[in-house]
C-alpha atoms as a PDB file:
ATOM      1  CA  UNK A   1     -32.372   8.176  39.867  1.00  0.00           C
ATOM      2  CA  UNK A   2     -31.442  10.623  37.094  1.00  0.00           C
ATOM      3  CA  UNK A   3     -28.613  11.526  37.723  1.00  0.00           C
ATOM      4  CA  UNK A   4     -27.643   7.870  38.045  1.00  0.00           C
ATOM      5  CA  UNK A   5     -28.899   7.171  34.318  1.00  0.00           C
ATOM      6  CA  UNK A   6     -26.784  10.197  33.270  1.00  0.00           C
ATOM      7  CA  UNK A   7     -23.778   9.329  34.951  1.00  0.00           C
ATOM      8  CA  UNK A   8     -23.788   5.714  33.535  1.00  0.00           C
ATOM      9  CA  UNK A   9     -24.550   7.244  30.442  1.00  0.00           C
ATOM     10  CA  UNK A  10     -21.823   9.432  30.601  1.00  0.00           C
ATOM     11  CA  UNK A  11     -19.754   6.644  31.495  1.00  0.00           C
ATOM     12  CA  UNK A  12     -20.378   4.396  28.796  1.00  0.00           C
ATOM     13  CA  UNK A  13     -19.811   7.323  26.153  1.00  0.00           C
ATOM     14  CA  UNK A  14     -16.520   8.235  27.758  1.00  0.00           C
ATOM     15  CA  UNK A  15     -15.320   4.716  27.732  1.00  0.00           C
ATOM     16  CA  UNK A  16     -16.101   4.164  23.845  1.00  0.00           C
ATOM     17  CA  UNK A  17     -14.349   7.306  23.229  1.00  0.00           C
ATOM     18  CA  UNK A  18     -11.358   6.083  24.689  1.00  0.00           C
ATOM     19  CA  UNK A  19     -11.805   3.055  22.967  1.00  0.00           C
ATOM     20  CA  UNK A  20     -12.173   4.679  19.497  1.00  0.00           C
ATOM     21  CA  UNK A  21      -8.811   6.826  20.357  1.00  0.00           C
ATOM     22  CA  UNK A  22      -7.076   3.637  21.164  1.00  0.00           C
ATOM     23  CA  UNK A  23      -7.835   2.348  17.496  1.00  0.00           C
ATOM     24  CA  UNK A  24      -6.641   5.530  16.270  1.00  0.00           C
ATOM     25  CA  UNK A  25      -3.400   5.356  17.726  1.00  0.00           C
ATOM     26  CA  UNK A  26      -2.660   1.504  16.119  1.00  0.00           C
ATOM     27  CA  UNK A  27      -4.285   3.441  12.605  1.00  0.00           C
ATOM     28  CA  UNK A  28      -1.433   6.295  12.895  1.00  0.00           C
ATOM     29  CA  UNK A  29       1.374   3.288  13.326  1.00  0.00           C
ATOM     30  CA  UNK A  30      -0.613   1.183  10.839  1.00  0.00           C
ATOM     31  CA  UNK A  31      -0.922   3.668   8.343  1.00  0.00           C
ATOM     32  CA  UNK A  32       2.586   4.960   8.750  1.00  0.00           C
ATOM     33  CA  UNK A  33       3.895   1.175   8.063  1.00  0.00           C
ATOM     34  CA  UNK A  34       1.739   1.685   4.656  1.00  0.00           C
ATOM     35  CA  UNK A  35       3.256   4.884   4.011  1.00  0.00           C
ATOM     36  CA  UNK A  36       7.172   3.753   4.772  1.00  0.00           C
ATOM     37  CA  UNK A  37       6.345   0.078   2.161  1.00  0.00           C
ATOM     38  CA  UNK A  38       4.916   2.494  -0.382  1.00  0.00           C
ATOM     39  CA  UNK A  39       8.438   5.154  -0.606  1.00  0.00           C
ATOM     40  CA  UNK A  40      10.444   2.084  -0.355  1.00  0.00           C
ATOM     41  CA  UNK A  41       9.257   0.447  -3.479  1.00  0.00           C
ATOM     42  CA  UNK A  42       8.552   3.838  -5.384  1.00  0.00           C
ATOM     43  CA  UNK A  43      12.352   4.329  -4.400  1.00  0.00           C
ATOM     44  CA  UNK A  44      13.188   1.047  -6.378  1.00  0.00           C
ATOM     45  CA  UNK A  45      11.241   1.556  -8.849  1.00  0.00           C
ATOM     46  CA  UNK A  46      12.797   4.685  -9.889  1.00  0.00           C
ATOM     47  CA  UNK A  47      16.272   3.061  -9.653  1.00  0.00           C
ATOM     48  CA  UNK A  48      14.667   0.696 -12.668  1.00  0.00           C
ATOM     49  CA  UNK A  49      12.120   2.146 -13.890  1.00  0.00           C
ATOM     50  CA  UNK A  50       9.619  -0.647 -12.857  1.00  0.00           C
ATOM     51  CA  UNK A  51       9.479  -3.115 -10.208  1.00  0.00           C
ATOM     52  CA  UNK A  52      11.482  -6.585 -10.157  1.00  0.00           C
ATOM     53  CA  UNK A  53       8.947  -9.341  -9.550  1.00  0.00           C
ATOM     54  CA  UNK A  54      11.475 -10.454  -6.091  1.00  0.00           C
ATOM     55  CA  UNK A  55      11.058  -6.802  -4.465  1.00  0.00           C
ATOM     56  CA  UNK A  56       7.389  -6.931  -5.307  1.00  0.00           C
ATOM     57  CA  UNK A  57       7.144 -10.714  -3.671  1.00  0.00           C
ATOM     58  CA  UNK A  58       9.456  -9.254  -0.332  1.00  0.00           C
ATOM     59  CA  UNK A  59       7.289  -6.072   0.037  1.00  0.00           C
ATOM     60  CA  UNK A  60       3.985  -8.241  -0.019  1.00  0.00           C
ATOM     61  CA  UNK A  61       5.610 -11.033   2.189  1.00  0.00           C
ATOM     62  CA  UNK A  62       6.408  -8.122   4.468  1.00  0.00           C
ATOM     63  CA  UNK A  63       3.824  -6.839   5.223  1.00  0.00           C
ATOM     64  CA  UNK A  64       1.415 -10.102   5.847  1.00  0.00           C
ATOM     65  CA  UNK A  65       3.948 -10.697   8.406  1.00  0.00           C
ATOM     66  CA  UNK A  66       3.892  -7.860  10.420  1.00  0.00           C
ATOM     67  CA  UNK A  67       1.532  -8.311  13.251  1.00  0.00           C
ATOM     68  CA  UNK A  68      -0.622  -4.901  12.637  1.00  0.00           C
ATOM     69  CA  UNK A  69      -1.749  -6.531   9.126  1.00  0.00           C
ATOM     70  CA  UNK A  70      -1.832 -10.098  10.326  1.00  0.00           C
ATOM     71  CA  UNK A  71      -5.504  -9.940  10.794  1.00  0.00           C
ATOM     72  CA  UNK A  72      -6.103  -9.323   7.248  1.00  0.00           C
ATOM     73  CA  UNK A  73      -3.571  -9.991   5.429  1.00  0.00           C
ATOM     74  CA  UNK A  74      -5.043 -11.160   2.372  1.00  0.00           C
ATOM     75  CA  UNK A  75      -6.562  -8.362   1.570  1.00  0.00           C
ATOM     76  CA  UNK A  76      -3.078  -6.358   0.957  1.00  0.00           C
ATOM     77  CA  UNK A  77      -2.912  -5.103  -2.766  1.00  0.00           C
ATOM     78  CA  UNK A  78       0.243  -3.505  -4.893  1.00  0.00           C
ATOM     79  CA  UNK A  79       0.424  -2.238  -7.928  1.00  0.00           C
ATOM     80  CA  UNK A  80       2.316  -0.471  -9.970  1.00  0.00           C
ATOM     81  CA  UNK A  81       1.701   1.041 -13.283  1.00  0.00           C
ATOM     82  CA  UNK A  82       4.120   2.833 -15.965  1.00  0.00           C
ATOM     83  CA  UNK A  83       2.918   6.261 -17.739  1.00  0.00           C
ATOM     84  CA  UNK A  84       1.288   3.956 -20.341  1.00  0.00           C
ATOM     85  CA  UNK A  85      -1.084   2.715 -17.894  1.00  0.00           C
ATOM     86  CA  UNK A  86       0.446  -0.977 -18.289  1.00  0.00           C
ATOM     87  CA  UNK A  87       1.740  -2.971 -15.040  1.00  0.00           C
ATOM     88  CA  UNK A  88       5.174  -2.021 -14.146  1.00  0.00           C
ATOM     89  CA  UNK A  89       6.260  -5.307 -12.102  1.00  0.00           C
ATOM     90  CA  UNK A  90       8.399  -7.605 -14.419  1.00  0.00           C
ATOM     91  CA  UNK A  91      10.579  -9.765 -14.619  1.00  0.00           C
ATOM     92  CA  UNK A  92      14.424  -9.891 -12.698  1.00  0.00           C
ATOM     93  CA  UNK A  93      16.298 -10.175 -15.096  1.00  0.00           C
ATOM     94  CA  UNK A  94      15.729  -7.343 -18.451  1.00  0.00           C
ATOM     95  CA  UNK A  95      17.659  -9.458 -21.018  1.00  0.00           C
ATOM     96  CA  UNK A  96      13.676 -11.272 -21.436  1.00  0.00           C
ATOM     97  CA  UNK A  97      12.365  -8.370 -22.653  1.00  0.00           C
ATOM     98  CA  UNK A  98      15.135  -8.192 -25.383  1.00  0.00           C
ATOM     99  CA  UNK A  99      12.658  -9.645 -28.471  1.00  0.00           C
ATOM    100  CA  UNK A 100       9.451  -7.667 -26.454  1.00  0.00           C
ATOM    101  CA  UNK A 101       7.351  -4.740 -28.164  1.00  0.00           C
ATOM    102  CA  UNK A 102       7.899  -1.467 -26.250  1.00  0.00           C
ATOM    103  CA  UNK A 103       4.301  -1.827 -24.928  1.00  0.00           C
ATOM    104  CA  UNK A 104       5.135  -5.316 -23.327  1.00  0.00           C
ATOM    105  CA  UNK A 105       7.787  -3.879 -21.504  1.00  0.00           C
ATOM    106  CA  UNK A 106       7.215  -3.234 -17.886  1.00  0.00           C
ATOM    107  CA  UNK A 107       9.767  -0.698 -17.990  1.00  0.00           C
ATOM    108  CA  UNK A 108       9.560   2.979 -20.125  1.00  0.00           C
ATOM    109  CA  UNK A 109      12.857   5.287 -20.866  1.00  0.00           C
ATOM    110  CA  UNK A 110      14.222   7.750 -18.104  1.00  0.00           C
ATOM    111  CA  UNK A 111      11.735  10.593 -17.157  1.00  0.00           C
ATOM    112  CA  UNK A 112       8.323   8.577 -17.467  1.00  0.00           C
ATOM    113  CA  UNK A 113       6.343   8.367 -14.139  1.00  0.00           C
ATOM    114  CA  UNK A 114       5.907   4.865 -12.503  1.00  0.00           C
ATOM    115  CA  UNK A 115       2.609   5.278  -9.680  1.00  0.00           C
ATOM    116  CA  UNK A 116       2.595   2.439  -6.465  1.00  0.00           C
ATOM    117  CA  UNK A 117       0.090   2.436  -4.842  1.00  0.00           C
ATOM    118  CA  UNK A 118      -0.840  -0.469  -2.196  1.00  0.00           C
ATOM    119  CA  UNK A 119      -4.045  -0.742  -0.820  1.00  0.00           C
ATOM    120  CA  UNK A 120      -5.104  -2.663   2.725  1.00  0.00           C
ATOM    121  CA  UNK A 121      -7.941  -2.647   5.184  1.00  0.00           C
ATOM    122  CA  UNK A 122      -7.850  -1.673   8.354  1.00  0.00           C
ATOM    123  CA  UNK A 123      -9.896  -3.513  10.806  1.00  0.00           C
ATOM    124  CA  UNK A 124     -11.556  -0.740  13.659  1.00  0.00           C
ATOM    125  CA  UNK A 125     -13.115  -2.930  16.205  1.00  0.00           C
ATOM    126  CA  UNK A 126     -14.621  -2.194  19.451  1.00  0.00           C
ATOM    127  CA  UNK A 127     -15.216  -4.727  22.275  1.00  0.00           C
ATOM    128  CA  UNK A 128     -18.458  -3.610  24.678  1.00  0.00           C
ATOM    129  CA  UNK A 129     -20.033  -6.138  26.817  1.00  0.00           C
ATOM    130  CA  UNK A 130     -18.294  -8.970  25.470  1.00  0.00           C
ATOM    131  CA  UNK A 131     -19.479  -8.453  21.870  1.00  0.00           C
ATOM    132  CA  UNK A 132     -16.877  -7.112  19.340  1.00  0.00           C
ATOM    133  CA  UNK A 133     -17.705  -4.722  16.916  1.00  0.00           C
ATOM    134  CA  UNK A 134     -16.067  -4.269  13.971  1.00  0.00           C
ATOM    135  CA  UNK A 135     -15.812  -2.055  10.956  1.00  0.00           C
ATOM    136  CA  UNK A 136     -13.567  -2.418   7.656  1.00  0.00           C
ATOM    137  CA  UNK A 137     -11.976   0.629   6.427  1.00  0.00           C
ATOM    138  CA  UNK A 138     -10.092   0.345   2.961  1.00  0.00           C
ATOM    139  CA  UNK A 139      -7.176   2.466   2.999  1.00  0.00           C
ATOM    140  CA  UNK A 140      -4.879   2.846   0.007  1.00  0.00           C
ATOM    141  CA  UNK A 141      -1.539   4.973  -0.605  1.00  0.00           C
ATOM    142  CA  UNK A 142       0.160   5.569  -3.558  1.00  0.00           C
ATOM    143  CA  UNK A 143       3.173   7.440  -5.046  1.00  0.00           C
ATOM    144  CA  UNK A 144       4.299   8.775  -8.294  1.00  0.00           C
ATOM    145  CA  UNK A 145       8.340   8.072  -8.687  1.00  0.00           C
ATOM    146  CA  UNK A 146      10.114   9.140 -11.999  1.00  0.00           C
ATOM    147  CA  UNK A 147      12.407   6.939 -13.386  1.00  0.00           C
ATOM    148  CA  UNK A 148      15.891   7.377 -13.796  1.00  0.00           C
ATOM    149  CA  UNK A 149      17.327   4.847 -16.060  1.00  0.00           C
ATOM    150  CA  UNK A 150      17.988   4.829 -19.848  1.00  0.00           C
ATOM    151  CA  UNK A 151      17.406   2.224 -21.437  1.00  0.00           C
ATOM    152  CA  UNK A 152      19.368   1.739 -24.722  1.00  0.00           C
ATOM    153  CA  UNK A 153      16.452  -0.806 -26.327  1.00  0.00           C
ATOM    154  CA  UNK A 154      13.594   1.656 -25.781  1.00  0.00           C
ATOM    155  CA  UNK A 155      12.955   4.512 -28.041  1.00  0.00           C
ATOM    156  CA  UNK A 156      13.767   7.228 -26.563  1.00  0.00           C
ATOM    157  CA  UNK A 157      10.552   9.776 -27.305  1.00  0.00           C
ATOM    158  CA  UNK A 158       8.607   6.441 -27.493  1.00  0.00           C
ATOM    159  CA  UNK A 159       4.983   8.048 -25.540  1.00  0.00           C
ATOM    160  CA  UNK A 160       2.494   5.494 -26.041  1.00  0.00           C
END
């Protein structure tokens, strides 16, 4: 009768296992989709120097429409922030920002750091005896681009 109880036992343990390795695998393509959204925008970003509102709308819509962050989409966060610590998504067009202080400006002069970073969570669940179990695991990436552009209306050793 033991070795009955053990061999369930062992049974059940090796099927959560599998279970738990089967999450990992959709976390390493998850995670990876996170990764490839993240260099995308940092590679915009340090075309401009910040982030036009429209490729910060298409990255969100993006990814609450792919069917790995479907489940919780609304929890998907991006930002982006200039060496100055101030937001650096703004507006399309840079002829607004004409009459603008330099600090309102979501934009600083070529060589200043711009960090994206987006932020999701990642929903581990595990069915057993018709009962699911889930966890929430808040996962974030970010990366630090430089930016490339000089901007003529911008000081140019302007480090506030």
């Amino acid at each position: 009768m033991a070795g009955i109880a053990k061999s369930i036992l062992i049974a059940i343990i090796v099927s959560i296992c599998l279970m738990l390795f089967t999450n990992f695998i959709f976390f390493f393509s998850w995670y990876s989709t996170l990764i490839l959204e993240t260099f995308n925008l940092s590679q915009v970003a340090s075309g401009d120097n910040y982030i036009k509102q429209t490729y910060y709308d298409d990255a969100l819509k993006s990814l609450r429409e792919r069917p790995i962050f479907r489940d919780r989409a609304d929890q998907i966060v991006i930002e982006a922030f200039n060496s100055s610590k101030y937001t650096a998504i703004g507006n399309d067009d840079e002829k607004v920002y004409e009459s603008a202080s330099e600090q309102d400006k979501p934009y600083r002069q070529r060589g200043k750091p711009i960090k994206i970073k987006i932020e999701a969570e990642y929903p581990l669940s595990i069915m057993l005896w018709g009962k699911k179990y889930e966890q929430v695991i808040p996962v974030s990436f970010s990366l630090t681009a430089t930016g490339l552009k000089h901007y003529k209306d911008l000081e140019y050793y302007f480090d506030k």
